[in-house]
Protein backbone atom coordinates (compact mmCIF):
# COMPACT_ATOMS: atom_id res chain seq x y z
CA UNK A 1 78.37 -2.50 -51.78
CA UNK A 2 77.29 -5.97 -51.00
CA UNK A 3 75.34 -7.06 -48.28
CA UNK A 4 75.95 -9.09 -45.25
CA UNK A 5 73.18 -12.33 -45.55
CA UNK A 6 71.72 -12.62 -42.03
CA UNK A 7 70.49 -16.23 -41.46
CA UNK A 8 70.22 -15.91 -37.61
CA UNK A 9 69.19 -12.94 -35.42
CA UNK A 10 66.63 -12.86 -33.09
CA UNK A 11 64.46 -9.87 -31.82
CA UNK A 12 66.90 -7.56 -32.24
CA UNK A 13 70.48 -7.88 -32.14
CA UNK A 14 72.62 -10.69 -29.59
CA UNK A 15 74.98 -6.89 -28.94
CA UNK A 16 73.05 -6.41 -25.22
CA UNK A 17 73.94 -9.81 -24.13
CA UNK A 18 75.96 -9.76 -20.46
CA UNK A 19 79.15 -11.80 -20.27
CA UNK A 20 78.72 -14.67 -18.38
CA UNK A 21 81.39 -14.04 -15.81
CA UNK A 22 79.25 -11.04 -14.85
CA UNK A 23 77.25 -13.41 -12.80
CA UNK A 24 79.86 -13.93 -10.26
CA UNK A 25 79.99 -10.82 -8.69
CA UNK A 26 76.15 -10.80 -8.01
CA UNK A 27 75.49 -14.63 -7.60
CA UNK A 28 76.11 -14.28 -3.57
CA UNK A 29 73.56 -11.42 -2.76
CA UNK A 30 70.93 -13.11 -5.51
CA UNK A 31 71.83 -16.72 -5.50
CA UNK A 32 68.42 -17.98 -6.63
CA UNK A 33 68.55 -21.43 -5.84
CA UNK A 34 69.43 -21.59 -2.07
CA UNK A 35 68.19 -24.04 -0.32
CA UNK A 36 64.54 -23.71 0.01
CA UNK A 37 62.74 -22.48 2.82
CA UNK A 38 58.97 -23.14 1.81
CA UNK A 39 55.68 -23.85 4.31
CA UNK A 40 55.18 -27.54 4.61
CA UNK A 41 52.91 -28.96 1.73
CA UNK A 42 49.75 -30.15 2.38
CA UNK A 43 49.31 -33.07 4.40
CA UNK A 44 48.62 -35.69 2.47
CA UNK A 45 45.86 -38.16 3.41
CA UNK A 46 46.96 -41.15 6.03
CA UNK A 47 47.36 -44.29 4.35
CA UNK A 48 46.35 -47.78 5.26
CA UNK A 49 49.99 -49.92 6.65
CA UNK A 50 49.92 -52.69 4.37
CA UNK A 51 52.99 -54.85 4.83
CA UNK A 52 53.51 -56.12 0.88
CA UNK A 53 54.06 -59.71 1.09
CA UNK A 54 56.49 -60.51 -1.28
CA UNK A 55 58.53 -57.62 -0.91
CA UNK A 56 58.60 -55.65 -4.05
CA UNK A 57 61.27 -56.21 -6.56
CA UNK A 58 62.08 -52.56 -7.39
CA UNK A 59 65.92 -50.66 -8.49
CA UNK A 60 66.58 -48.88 -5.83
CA UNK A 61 69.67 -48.00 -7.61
CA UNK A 62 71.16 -44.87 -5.20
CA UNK A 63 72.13 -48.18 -2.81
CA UNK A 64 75.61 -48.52 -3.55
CA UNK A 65 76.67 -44.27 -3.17
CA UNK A 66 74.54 -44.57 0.18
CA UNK A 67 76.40 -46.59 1.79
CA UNK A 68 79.63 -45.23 0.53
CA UNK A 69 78.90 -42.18 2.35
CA UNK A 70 77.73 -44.13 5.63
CA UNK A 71 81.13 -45.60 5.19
CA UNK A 72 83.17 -42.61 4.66
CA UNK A 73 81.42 -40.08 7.08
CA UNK A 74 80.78 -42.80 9.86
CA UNK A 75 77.19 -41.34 9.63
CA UNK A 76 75.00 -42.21 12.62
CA UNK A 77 71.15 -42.78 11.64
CA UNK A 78 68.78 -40.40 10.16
CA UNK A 79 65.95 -41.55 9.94
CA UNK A 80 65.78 -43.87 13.52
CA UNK A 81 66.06 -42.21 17.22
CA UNK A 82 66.38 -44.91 19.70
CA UNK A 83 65.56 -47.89 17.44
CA UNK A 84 62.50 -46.40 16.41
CA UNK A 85 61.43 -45.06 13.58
CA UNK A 86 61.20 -41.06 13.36
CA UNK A 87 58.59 -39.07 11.93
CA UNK A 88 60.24 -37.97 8.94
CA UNK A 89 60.44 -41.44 7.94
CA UNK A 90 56.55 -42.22 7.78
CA UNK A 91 56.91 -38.31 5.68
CA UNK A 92 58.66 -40.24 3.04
CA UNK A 93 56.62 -42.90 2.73
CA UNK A 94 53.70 -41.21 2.17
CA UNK A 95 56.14 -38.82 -0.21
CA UNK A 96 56.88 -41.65 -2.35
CA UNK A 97 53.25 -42.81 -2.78
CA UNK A 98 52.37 -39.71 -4.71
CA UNK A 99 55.92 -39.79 -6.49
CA UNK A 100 55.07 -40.66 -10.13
CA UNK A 101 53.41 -37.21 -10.64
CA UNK A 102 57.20 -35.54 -9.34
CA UNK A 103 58.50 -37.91 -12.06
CA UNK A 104 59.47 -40.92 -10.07
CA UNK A 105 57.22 -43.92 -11.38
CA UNK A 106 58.86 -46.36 -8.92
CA UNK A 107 58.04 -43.84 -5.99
CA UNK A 108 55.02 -45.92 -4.37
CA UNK A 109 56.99 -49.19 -4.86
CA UNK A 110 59.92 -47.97 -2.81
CA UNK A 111 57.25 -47.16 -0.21
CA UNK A 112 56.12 -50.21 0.69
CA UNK A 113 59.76 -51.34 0.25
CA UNK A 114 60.72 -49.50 3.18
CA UNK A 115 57.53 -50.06 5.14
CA UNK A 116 58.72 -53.73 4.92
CA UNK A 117 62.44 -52.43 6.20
CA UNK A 118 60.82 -50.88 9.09
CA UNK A 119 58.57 -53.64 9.98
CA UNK A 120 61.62 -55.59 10.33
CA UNK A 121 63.37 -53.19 12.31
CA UNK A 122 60.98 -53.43 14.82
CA UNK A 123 63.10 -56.63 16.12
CA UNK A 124 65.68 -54.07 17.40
CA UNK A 125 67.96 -56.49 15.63
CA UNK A 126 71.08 -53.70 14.79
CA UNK A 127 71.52 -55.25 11.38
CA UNK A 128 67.72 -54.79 10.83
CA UNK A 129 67.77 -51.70 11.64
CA UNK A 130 70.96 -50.42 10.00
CA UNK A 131 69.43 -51.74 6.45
CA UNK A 132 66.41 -50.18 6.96
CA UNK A 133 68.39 -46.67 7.87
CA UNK A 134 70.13 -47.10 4.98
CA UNK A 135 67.23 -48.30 2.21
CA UNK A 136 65.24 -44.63 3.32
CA UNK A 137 67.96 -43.05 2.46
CA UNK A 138 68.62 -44.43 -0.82
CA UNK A 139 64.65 -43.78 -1.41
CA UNK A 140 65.08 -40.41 -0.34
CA UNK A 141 68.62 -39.48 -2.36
CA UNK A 142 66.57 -41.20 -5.55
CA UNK A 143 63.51 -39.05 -5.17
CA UNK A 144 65.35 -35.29 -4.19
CA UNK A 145 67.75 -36.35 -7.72
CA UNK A 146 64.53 -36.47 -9.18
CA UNK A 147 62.78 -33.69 -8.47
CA UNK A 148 66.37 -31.71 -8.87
CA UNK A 149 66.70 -32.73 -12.72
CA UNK A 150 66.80 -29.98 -15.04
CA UNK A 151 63.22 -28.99 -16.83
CA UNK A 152 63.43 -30.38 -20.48
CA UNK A 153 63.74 -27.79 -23.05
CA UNK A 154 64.82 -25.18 -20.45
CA UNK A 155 67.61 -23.01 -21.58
CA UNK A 156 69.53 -22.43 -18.80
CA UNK A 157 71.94 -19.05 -19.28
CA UNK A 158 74.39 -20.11 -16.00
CA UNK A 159 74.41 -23.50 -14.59
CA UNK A 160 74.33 -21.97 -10.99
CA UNK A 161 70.68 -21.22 -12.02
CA UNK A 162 69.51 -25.64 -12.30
CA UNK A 163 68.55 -26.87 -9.51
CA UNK A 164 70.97 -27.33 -6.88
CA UNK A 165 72.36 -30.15 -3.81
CA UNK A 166 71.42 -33.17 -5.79
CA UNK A 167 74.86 -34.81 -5.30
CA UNK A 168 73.85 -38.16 -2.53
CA UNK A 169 76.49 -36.62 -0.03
CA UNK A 170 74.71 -33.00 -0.06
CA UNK A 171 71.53 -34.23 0.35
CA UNK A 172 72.33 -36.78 3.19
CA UNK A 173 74.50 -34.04 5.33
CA UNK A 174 71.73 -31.77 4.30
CA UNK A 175 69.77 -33.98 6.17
CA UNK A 176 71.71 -35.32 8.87
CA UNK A 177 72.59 -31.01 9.48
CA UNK A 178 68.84 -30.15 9.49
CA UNK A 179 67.36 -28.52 12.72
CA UNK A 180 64.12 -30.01 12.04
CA UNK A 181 64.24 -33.21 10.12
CA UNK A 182 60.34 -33.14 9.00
CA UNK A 183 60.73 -29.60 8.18
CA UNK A 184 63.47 -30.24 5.52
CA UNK A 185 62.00 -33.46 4.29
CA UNK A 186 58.64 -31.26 3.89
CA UNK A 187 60.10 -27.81 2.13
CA UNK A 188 62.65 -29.87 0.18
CA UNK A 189 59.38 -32.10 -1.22
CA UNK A 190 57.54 -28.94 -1.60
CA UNK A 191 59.86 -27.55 -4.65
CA UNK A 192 58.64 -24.31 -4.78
CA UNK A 193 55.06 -22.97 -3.69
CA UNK A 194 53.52 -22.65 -7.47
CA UNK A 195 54.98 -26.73 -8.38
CA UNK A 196 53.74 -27.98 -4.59
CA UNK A 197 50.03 -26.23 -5.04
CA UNK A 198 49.73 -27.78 -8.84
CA UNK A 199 50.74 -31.22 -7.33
CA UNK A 200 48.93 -31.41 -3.87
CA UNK A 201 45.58 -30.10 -5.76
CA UNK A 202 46.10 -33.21 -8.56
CA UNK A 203 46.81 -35.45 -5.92
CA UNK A 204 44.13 -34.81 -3.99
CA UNK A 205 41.61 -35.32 -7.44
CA UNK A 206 43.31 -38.56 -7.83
CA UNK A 207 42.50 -39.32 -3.80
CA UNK A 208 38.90 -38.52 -4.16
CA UNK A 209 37.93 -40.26 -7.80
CA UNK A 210 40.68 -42.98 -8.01
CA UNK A 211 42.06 -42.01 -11.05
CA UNK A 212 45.64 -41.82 -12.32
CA UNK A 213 47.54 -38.89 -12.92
CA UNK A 214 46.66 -36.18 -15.89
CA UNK A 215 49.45 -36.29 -17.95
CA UNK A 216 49.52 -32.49 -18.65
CA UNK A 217 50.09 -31.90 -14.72
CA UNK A 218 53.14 -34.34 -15.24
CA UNK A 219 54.20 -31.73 -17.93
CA UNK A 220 53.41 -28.70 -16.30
CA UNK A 221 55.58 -29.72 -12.70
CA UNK A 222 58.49 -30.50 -15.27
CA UNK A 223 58.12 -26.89 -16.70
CA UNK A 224 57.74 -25.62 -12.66
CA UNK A 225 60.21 -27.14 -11.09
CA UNK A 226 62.86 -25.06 -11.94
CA UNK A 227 61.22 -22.00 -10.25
CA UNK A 228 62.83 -20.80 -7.30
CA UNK A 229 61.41 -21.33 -3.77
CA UNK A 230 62.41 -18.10 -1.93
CA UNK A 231 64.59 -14.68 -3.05
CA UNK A 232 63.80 -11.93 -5.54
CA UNK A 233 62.88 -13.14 -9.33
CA UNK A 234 60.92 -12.52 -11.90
CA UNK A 235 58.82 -14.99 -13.73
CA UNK A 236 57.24 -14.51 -16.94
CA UNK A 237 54.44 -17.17 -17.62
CA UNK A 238 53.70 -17.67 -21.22
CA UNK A 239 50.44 -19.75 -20.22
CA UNK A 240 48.32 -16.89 -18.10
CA UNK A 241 50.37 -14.33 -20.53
CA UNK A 242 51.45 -12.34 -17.30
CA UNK A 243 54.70 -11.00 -15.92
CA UNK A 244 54.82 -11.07 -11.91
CA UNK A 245 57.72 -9.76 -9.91
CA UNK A 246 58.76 -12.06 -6.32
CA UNK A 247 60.72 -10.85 -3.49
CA UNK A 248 61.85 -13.19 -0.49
CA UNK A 249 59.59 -16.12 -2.88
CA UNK A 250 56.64 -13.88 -2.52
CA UNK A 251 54.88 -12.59 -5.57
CA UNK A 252 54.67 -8.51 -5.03
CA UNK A 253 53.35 -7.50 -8.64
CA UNK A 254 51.77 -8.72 -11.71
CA UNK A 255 51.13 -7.05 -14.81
CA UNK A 256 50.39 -8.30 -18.33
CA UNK A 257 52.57 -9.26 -21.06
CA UNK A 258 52.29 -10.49 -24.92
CA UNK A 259 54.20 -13.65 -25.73
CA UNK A 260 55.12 -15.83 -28.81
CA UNK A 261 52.31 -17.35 -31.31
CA UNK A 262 51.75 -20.90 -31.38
CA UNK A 263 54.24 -21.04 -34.66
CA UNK A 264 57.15 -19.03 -33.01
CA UNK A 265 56.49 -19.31 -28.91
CA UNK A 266 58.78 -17.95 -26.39
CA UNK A 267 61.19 -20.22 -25.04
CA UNK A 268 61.67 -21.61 -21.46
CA UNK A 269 64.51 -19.75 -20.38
CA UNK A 270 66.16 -19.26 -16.69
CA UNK A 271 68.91 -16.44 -16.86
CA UNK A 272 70.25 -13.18 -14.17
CA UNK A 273 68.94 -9.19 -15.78
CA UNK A 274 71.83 -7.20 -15.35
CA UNK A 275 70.78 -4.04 -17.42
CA UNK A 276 68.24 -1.59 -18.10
CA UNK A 277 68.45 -0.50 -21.29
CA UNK A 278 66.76 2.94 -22.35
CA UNK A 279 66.15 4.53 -25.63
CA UNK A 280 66.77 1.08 -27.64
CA UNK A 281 67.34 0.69 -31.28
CA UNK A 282 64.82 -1.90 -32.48
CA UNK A 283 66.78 -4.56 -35.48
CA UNK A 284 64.14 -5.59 -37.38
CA UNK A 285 63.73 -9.28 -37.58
CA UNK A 286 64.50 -10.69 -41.45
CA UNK A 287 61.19 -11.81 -41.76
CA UNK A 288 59.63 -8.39 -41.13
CA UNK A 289 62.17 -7.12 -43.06
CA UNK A 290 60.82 -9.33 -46.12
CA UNK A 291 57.11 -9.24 -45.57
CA UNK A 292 56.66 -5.74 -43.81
CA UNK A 293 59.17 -3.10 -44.38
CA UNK A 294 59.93 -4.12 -48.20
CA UNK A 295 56.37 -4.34 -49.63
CA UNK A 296 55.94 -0.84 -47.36
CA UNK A 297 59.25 0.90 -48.63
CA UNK A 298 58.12 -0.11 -52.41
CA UNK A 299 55.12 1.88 -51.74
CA UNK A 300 56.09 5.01 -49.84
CA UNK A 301 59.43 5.14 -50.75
CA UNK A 302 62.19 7.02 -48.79
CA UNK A 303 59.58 9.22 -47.35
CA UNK A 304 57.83 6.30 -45.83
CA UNK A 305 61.44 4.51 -44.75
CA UNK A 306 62.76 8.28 -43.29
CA UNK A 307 59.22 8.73 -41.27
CA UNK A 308 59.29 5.62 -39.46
CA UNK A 309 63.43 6.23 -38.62
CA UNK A 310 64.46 3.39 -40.27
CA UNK A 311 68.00 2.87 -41.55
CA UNK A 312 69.81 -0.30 -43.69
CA UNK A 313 72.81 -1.52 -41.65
CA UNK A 314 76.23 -2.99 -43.38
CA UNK A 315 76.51 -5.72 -40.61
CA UNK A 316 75.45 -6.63 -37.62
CA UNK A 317 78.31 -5.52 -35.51
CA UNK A 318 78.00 -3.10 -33.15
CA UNK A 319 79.87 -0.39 -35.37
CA UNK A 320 78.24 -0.91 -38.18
CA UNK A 321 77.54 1.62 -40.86
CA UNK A 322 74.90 3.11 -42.81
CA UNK A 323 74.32 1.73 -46.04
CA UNK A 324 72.93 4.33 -48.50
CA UNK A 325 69.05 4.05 -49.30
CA UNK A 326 69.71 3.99 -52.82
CA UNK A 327 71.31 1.00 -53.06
CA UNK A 328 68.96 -1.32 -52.21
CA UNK A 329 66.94 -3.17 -54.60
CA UNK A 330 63.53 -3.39 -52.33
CA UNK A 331 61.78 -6.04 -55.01
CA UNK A 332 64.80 -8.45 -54.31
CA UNK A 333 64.50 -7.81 -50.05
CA UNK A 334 60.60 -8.44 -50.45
CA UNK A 335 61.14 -11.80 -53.19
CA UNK A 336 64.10 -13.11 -50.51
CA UNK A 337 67.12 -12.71 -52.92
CA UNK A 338 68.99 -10.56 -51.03
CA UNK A 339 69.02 -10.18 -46.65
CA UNK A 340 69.56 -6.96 -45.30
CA UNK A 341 69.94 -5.21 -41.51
CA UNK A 342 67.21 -2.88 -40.94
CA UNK A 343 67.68 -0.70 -38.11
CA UNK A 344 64.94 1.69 -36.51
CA UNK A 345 66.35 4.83 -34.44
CA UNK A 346 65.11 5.47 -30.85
CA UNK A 347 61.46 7.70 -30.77
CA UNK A 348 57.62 8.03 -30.72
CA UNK A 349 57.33 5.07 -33.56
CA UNK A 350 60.20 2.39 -32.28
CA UNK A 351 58.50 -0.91 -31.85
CA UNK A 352 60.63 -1.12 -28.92
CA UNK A 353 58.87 1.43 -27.23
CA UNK A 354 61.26 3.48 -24.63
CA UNK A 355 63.03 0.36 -22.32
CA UNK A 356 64.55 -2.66 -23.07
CA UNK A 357 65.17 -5.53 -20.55
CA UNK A 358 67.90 -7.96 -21.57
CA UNK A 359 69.20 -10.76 -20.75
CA UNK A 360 71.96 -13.36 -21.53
CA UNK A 361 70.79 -16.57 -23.99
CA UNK A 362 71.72 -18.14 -26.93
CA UNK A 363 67.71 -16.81 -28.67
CA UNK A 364 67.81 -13.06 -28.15
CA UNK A 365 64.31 -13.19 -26.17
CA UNK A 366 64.69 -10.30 -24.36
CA UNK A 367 61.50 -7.97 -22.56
CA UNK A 368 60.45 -4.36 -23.61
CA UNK A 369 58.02 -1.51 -23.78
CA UNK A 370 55.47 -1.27 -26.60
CA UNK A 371 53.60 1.45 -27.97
CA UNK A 372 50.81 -0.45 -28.84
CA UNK A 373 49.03 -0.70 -25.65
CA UNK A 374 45.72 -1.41 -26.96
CA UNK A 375 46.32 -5.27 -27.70
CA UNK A 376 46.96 -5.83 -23.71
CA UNK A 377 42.87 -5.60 -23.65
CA UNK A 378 42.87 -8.86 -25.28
CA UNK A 379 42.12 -12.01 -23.63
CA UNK A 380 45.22 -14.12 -25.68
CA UNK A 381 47.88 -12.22 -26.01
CA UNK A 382 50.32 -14.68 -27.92
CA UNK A 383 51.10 -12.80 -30.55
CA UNK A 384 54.85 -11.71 -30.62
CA UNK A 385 57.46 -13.55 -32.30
CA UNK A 386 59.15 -14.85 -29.00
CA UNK A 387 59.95 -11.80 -27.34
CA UNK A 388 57.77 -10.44 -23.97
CA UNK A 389 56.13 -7.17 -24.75
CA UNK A 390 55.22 -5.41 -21.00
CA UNK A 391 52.16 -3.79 -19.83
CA UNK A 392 54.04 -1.11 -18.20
CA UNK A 393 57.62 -0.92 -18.74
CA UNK A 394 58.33 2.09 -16.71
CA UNK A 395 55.98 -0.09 -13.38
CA UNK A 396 58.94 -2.64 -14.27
CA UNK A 397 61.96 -0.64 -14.61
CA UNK A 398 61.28 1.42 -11.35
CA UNK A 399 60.91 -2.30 -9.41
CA UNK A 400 64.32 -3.82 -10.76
CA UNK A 401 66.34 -0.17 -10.14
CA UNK A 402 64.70 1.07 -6.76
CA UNK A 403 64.06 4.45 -8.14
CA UNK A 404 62.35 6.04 -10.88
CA UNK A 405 63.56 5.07 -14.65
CA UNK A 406 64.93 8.48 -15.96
CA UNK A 407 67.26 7.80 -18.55
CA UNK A 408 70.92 9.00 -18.24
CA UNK A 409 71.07 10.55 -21.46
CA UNK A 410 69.26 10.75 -25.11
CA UNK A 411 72.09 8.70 -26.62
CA UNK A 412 70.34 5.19 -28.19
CA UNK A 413 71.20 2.09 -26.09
CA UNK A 414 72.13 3.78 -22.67
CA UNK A 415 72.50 0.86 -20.81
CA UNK A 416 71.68 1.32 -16.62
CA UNK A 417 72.74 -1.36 -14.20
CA UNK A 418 70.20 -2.42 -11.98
CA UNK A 419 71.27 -2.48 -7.86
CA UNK A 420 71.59 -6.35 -7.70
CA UNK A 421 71.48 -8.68 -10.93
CA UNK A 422 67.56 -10.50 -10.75
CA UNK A 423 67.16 -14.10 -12.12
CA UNK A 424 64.88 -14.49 -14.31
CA UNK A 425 62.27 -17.48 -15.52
CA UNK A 426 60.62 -17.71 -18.52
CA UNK A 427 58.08 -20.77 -18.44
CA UNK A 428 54.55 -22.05 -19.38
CA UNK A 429 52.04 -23.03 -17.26
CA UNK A 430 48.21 -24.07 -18.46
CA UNK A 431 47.57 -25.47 -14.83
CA UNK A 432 45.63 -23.67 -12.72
CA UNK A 433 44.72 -23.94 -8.96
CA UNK A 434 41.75 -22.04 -7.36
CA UNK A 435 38.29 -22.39 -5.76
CA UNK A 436 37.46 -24.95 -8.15
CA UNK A 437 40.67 -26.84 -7.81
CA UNK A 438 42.78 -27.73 -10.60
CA UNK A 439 42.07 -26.16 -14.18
CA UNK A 440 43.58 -25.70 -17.66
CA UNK A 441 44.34 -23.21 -19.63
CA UNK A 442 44.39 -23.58 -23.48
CA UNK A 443 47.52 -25.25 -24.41
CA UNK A 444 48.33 -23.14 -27.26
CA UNK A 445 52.09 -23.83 -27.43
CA UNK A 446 50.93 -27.97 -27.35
CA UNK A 447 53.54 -28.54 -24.98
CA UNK A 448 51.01 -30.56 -22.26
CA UNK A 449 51.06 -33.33 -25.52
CA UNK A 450 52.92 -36.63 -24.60
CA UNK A 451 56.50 -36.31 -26.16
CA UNK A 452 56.19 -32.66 -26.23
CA UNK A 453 59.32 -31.51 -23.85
CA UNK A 454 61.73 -33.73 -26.10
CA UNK A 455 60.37 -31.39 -29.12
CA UNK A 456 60.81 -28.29 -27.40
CA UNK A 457 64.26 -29.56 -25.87
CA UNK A 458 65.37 -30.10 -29.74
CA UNK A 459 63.43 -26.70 -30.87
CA UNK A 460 65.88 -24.54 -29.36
CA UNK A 461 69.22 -26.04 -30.36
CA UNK A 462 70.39 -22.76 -32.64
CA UNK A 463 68.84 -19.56 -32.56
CA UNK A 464 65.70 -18.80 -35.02
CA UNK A 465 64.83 -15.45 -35.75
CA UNK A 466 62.28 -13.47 -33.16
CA UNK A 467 61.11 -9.96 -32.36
């Protein structure tokens, strides 16, 4: 019988993977980009009015779809009450000036353009006034785009789960709608609590020695800014190697995980868990196949290949049948001549351990149980091929279901559906924030190096084998 050659699988097998359409019945009860509803940032320090003289030549290209939608909505000012300039407005000026770290280089120039706007508004003049109305705004609709781009190398699993309301008309009648103008200009500048606590502690180092921005926090916001700001999630940071579990946008546990090496990390991914899955085969990745099993099988034979409830698989499909031990020529699987499916029954020795946690994307990085606890005592635990090993699967299973995990049945692969799908972020963080402000983690993915995201964006194009 010939063999299937396998030239892309990832940890296991792409057969849990949710439809897509799935999402829709659970996007309304776990939609996890709603509009944010974050404290304030910190205040940032007052700065001196200067009044540039020339005023600065800076594209402040959002001008022309502003005042289309002045035009077509017959909107009445924002950012003036009476003539006069509101609070929210001196917010975004002092927003702007700390812009290039949100990724908006032109951020402090646009400040003092609309400082000059306002100081010319102060003639009451209507025209005056209407311009400068109208040149916050385009600031504004040019820094929320911004900081509502997609991270770069992020694999996102369901559009719904970018960011959101960066269209100019939804963020203007976001605005114009607001019950508290300084409160949405401040939550919607925030991001999310973990990007607005990396940011205000860099800017406040760059306040107090006069220096300009580390280019690693630049990278690390860009990896943070997808993170939701409020609902239930889970987020599994590759950088601090640690799983933690959110509910309303509050973290409610933590527990430890083991990520990809340096040579095969673990993506940034954002998808929705729909699925427990208990008593999981484990497909063993080619390579493992090659290096591990093979050399292995060659010495212990089918003792050693029936003891650790392995079995050689025609295909990949999900029906897929056994292919008899004896006809496989082990010296050609270990030399690379010939690929082969390697499946290892549910029990005591799976390398999946007892639960599986998947979810949709185009890599097959899924999380699961582990029986080898012991190497969560180590300090760097990046040593998986991509996928997230857990601390304590059962801790997990019992938060996403409500109840404890029992599993239905001893049948392999009994998938459970949790209450309410969960979104899910996978991302890497080596910023810090704590007593002693901002710190850094070792960078061993090197994705804090200039050019980096544009690598890891091209990385993750087709799907490369993990486990």
């Amino acid at each position: 019988m010939s063999l299937m050659r396998i030239t892309t699988i990832a940890c296991a097998s792409a057969l849990a993977l949710v439809p897509s359409t799935a999402l829709a019945a659970g996007q309304a009860a776990s939609d996890p980009l709603a509009p944010l509803q974050v404290p304030a940032s910190v205040p940032l320090p007052p700065q001196a009015p200067v009044v540039p003289n020339p005023v600065p030549a800076v594209s402040l290209q959002t001008a022309g779809a502003v005042a289309s939608i002045y035009n077509q909505y017959q909107m009445k000012p924002i950012w003036f009450r009476n003539g006069a300039p509101t609070v929210a407005a001196t917010q975004i000026m002092q927003i702007l000036r700390r812009a290039p770290l949100d990724g908006l280089a032109s951020g402090p120039q646009l400040a003092d353009l609309i400082q000059a706007a306002v100081g010319r508004a102060a003639s009451g003049n209507p025209a005056d006034i209407s311009a400068a109305e109208q040149t916050i705004s385009a600031a504004w609709v040019l820094y929320v785009q911004t900081i509502k781009q997609p991270t770069p190398g992020m694999i996102y699993a369901y559009e719904v789960l970018k960011p959101q309301g960066g269209r100019t008309d939804q963020i203007l009648l976001t605005a114009v709608n607001a019950p508290s103008l300084e409160q949405y200009v401040a939550s919607t500048a925030a991001v999310n609590p973990i990007y607005s606590r990396i940011r205000d502690a860099e800017w406040a180092r760059m306040q107090a020695t006069g220096t300009a921005a580390d280019p690693r926090v630049i990278a690390n916001l860009e990896r943070a800014r997808s993170i939701p700001g409020r609902g239930r999630f889970v987020l599994v940071d590759s950088g601090t190697q640690r799983l933690t579990m959110y509910e309303n946008g509050a973290p409610v546990d933590s527990m430890k995980v083991i990520v990809g090496t340096g040579e095969l990390p673990t993506p940034l991914i954002a998808s929705v868990m729909y699925y427990v899955t208990f008593n999981p085969y484990w497909n063993v990745p080619d390579h493992l196949v090659r290096e591990k099993v093979g050399p292995k099988t060659i010495a212990g034979g089918l003792k050693y290949f029936r003891s650790m409830g392995y079995n050689v698989m025609t295909d990949w499909s999900e029906n897929a049948g056994v292919v008899p031990y004896e006809s496989v020529d082990w010296r050609d699987i270990t030399a690379g001549k010939t690929h082969i499916r390697v499946r290892q029954d549910p029990g005591p020795k799976n390398f999946m351990g007892v639960l599986k946690f998947p979810f949709a994307n185009p890599q097959d990085i899924y999380l699961h149980d582990t029986p080898a606890k012991e190497l969560f005592n180590k300090e760097q635990r990046t040593l998986s091929n991509g996928c997230v090993r857990l601390e304590d699967a059962a801790r997990f299973a019992r938060w996403l279901l409500g109840r404890d995990p029992v599993a239905p049945s001893s049948e392999p692969e009994a998938a459970v559906q949790v209450p309410q799908p969960v979104p899910i972020y996978l991302t890497y963080l080596t910023a810090r924030t704590g007593e002693q402000g901002l710190t850094f983690g070792t960078d061993v993915y090197g994705w804090d190096k200039p050019g980096a995201a544009a690598q890891v964006a091209a990385a993750y194009v087709s799907p490369v084998a993990r486990n």
